[in-house]
PDB file of N, CA and C in Angstrom:
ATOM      1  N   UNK A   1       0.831  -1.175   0.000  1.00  0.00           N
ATOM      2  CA  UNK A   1       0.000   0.000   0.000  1.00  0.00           C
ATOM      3  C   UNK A   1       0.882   1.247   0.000  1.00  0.00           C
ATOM      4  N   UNK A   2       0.299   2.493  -0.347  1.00  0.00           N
ATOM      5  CA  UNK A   2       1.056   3.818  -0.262  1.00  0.00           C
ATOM      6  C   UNK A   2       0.324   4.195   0.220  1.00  0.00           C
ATOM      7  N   UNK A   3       1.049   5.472   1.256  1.00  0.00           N
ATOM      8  CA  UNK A   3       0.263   6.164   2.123  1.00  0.00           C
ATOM      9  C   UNK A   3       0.886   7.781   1.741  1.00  0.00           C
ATOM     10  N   UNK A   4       0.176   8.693   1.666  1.00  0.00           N
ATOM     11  CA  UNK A   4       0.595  10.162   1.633  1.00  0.00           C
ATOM     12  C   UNK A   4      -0.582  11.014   2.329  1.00  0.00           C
ATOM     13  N   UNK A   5      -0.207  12.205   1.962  1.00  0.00           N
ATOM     14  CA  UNK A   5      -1.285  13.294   2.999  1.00  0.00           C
ATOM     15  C   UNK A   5      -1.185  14.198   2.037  1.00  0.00           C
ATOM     16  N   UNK A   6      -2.394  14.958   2.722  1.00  0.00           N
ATOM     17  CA  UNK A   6      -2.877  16.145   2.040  1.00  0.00           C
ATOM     18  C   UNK A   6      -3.282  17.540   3.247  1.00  0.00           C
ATOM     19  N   UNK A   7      -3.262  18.529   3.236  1.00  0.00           N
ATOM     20  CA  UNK A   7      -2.662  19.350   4.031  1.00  0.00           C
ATOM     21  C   UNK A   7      -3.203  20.742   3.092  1.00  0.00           C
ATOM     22  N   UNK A   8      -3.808  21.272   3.970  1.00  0.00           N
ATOM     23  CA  UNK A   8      -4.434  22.604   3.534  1.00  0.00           C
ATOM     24  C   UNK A   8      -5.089  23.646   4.635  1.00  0.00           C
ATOM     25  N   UNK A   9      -4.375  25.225   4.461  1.00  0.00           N
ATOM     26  CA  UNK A   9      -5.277  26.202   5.704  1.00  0.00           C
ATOM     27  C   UNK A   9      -6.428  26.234   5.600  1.00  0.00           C
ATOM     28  N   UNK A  10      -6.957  26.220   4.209  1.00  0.00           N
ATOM     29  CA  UNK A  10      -8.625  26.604   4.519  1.00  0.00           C
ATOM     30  C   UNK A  10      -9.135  25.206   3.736  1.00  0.00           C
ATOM     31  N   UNK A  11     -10.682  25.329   4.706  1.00  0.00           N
ATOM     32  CA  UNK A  11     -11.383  24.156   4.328  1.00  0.00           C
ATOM     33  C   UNK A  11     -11.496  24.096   2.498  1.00  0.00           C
ATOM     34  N   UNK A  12     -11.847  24.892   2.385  1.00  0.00           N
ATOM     35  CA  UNK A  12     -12.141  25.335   0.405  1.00  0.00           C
ATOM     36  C   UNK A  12     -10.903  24.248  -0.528  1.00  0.00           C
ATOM     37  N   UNK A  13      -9.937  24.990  -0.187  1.00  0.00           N
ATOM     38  CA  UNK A  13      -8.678  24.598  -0.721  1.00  0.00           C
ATOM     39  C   UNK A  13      -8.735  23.321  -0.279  1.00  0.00           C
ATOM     40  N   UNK A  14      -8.828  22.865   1.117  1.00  0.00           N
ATOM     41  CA  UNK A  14      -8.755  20.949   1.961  1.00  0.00           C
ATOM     42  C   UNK A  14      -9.580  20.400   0.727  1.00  0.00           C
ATOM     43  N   UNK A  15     -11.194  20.872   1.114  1.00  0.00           N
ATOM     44  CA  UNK A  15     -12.153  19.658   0.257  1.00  0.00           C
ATOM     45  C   UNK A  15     -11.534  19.575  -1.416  1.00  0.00           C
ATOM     46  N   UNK A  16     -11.167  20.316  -1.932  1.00  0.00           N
ATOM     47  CA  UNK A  16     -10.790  20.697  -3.372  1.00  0.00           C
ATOM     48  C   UNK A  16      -9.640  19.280  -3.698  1.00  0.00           C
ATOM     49  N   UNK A  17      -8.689  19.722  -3.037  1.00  0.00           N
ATOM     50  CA  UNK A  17      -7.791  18.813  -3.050  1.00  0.00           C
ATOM     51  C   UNK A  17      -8.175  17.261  -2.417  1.00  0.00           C
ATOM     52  N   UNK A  18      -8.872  17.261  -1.273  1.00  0.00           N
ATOM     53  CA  UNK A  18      -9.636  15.937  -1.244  1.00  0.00           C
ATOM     54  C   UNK A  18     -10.406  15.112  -2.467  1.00  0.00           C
ATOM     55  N   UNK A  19     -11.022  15.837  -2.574  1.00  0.00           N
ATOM     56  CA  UNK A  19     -11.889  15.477  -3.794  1.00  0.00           C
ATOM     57  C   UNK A  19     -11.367  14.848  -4.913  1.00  0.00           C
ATOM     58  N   UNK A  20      -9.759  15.392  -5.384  1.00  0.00           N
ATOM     59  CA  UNK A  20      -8.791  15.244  -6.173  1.00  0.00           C
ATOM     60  C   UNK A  20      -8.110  13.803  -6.077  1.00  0.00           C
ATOM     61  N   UNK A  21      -8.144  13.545  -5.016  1.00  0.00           N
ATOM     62  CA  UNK A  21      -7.386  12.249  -4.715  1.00  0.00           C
ATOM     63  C   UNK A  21      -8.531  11.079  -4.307  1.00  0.00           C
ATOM     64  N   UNK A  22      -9.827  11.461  -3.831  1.00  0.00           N
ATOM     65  CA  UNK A  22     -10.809  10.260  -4.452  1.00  0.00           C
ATOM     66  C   UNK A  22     -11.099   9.764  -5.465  1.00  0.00           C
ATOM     67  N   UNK A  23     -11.007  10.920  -6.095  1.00  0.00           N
ATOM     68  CA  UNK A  23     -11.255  10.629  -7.744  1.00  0.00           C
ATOM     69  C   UNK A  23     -10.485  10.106  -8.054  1.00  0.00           C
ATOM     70  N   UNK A  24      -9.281   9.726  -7.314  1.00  0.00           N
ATOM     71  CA  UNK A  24      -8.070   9.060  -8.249  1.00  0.00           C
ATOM     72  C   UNK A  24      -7.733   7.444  -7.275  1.00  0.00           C
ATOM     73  N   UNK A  25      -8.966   7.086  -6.426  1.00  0.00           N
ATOM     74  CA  UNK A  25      -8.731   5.939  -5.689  1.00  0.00           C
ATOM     75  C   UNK A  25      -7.813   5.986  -4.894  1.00  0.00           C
ATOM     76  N   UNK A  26      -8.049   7.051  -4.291  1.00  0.00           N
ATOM     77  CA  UNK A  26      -6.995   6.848  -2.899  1.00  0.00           C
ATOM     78  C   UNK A  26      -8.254   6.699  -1.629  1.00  0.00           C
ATOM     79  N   UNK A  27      -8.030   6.339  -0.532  1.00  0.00           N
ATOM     80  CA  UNK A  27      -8.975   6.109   0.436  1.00  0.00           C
ATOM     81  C   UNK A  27      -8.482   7.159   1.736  1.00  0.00           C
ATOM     82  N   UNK A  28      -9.248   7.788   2.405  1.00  0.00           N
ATOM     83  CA  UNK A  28      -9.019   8.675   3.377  1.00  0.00           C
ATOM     84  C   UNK A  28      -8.869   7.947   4.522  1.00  0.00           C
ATOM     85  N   UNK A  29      -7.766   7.882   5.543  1.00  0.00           N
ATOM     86  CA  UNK A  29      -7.609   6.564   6.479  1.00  0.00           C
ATOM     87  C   UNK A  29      -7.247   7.697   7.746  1.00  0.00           C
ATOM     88  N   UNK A  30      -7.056   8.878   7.867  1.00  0.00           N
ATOM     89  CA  UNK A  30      -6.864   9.674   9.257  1.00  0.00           C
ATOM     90  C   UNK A  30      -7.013  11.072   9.099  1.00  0.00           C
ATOM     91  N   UNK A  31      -7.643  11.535   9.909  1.00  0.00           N
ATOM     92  CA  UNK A  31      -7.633  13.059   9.907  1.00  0.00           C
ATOM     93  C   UNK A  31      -7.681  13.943  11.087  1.00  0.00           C
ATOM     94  N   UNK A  32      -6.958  15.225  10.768  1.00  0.00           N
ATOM     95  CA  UNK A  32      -6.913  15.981  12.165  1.00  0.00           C
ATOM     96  C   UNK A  32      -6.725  17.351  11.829  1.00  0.00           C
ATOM     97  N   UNK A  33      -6.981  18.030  12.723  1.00  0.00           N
ATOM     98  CA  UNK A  33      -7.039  19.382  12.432  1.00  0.00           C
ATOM     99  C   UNK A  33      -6.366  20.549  13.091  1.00  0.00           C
ATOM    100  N   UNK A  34      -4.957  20.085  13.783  1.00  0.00           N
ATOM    101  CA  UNK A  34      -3.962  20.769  14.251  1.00  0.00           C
ATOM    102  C   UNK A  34      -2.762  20.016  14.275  1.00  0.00           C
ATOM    103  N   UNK A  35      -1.591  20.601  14.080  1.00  0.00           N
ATOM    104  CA  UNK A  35      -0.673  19.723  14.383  1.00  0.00           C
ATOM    105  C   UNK A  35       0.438  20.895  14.706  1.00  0.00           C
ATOM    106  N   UNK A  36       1.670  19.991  15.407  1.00  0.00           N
ATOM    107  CA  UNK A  36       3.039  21.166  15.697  1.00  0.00           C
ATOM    108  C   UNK A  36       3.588  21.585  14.683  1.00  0.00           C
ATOM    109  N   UNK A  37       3.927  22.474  14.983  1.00  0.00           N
ATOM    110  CA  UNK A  37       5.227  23.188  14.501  1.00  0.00           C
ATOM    111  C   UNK A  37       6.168  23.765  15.288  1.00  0.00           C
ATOM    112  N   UNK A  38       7.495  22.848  15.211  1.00  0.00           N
ATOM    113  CA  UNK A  38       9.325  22.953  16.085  1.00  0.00           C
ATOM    114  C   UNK A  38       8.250  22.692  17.570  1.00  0.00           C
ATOM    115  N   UNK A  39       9.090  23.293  18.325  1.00  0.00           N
ATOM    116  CA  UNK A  39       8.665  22.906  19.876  1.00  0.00           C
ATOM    117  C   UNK A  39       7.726  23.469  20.462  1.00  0.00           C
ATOM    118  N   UNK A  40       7.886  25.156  20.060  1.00  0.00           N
ATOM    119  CA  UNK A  40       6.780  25.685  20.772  1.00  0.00           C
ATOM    120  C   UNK A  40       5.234  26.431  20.447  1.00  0.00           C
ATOM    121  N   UNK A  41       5.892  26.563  19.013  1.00  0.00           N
ATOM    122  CA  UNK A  41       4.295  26.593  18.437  1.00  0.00           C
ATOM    123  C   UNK A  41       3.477  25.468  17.623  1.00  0.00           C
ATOM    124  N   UNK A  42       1.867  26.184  17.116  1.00  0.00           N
ATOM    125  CA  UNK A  42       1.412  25.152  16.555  1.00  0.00           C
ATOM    126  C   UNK A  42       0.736  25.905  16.036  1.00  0.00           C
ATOM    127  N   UNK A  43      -0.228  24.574  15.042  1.00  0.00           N
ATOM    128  CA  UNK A  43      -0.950  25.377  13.576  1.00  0.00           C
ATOM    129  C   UNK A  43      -1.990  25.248  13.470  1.00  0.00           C
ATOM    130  N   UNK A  44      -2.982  25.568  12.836  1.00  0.00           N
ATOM    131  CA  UNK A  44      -4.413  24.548  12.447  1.00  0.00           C
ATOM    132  C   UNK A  44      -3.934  24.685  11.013  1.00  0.00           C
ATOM    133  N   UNK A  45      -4.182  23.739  10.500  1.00  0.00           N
ATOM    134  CA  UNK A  45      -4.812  23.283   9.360  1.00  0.00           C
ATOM    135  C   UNK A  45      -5.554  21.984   8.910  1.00  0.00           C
ATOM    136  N   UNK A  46      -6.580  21.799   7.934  1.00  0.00           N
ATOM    137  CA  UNK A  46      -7.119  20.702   7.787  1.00  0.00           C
ATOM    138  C   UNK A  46      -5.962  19.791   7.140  1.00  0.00           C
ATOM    139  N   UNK A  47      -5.864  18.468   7.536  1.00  0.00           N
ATOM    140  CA  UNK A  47      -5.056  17.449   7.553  1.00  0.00           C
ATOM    141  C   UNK A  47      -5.655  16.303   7.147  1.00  0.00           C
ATOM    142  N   UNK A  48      -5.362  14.971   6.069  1.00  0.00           N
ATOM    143  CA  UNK A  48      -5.872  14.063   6.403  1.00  0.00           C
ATOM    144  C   UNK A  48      -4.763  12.964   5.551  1.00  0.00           C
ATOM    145  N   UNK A  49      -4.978  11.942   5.711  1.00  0.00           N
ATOM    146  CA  UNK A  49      -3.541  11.083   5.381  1.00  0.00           C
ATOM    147  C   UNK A  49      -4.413  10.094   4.708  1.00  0.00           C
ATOM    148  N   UNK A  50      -4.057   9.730   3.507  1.00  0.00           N
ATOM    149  CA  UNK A  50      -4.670   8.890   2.594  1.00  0.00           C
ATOM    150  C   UNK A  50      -3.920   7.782   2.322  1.00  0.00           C
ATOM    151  N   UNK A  51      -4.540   6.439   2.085  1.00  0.00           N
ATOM    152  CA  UNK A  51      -3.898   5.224   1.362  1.00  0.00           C
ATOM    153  C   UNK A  51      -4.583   5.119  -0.055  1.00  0.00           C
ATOM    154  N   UNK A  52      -3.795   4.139  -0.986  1.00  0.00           N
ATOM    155  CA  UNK A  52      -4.113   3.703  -2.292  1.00  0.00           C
ATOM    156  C   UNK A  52      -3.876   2.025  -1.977  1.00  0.00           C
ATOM    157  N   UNK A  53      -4.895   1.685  -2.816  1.00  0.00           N
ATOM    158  CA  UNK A  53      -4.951   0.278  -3.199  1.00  0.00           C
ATOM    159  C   UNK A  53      -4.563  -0.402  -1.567  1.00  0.00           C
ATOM    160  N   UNK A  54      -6.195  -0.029  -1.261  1.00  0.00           N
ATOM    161  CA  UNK A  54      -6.797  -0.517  -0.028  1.00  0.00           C
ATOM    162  C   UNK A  54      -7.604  -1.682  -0.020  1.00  0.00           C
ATOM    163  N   UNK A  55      -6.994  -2.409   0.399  1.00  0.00           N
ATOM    164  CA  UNK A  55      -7.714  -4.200   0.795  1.00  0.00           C
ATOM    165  C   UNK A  55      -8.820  -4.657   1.315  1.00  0.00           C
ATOM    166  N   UNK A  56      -8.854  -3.872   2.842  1.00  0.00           N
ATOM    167  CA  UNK A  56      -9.720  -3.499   3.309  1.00  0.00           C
ATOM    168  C   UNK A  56     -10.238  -2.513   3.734  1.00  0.00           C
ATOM    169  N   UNK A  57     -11.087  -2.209   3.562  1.00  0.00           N
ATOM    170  CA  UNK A  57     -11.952  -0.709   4.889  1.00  0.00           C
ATOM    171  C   UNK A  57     -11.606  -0.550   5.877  1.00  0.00           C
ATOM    172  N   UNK A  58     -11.024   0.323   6.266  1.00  0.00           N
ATOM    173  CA  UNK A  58     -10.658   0.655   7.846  1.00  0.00           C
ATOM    174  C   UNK A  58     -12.106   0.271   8.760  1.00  0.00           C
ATOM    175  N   UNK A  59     -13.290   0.943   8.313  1.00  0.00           N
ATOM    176  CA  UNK A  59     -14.113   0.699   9.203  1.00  0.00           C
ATOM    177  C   UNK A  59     -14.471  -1.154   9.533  1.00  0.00           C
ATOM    178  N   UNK A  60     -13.804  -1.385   8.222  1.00  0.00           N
ATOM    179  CA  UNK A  60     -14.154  -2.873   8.415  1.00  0.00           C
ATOM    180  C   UNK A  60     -13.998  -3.421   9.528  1.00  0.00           C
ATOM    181  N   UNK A  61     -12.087  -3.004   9.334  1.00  0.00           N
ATOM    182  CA  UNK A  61     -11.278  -3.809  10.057  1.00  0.00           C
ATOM    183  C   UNK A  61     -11.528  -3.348  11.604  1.00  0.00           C
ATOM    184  N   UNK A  62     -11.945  -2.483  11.885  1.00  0.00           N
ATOM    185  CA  UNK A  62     -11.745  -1.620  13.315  1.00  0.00           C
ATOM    186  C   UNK A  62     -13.261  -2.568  13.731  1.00  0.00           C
ATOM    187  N   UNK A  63     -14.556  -2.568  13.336  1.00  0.00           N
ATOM    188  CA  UNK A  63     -15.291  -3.498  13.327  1.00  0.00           C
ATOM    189  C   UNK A  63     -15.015  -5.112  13.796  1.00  0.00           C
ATOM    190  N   UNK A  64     -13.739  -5.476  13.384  1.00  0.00           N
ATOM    191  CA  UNK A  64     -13.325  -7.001  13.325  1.00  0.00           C
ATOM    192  C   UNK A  64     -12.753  -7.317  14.952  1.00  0.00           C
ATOM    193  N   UNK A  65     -12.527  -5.800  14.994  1.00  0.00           N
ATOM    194  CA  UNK A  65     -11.481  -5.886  16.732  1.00  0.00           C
ATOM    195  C   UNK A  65     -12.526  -6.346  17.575  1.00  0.00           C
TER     196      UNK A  65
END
């Protein structure tokens, strides 16, 4: 499997580029909406980390536990 992310300040620009990488069979597997930056500050932006050529459904599998 490959895994990459996608990373954007505003929602507009996030869904845009989301949208971009469904269309191209990638599967959305985590998302969050702040993360660090160096030690003492931090950011918002919309975040979400995608896989390709997915086997199973996450919800499947989280289901199976």
């Amino acid at each position: 499997m490959v895994y990459d992310y996608i990373s954007a300040p505003s929602l507009k620009l996030f869904v845009k580029m989301l949208n971009e990488r469904l269309n191209d069979d990638w599967t959305p597997i985590w998302n969050t909406f702040n993360y660090e930056v160096g030690d003492e500050k931090s950011a918002s932006a919309y975040t979400v980390i995608v896989e390709k050529d997915v086997k199973q459904p996450i919800a499947e599998w989280v289901a199976d536990l």
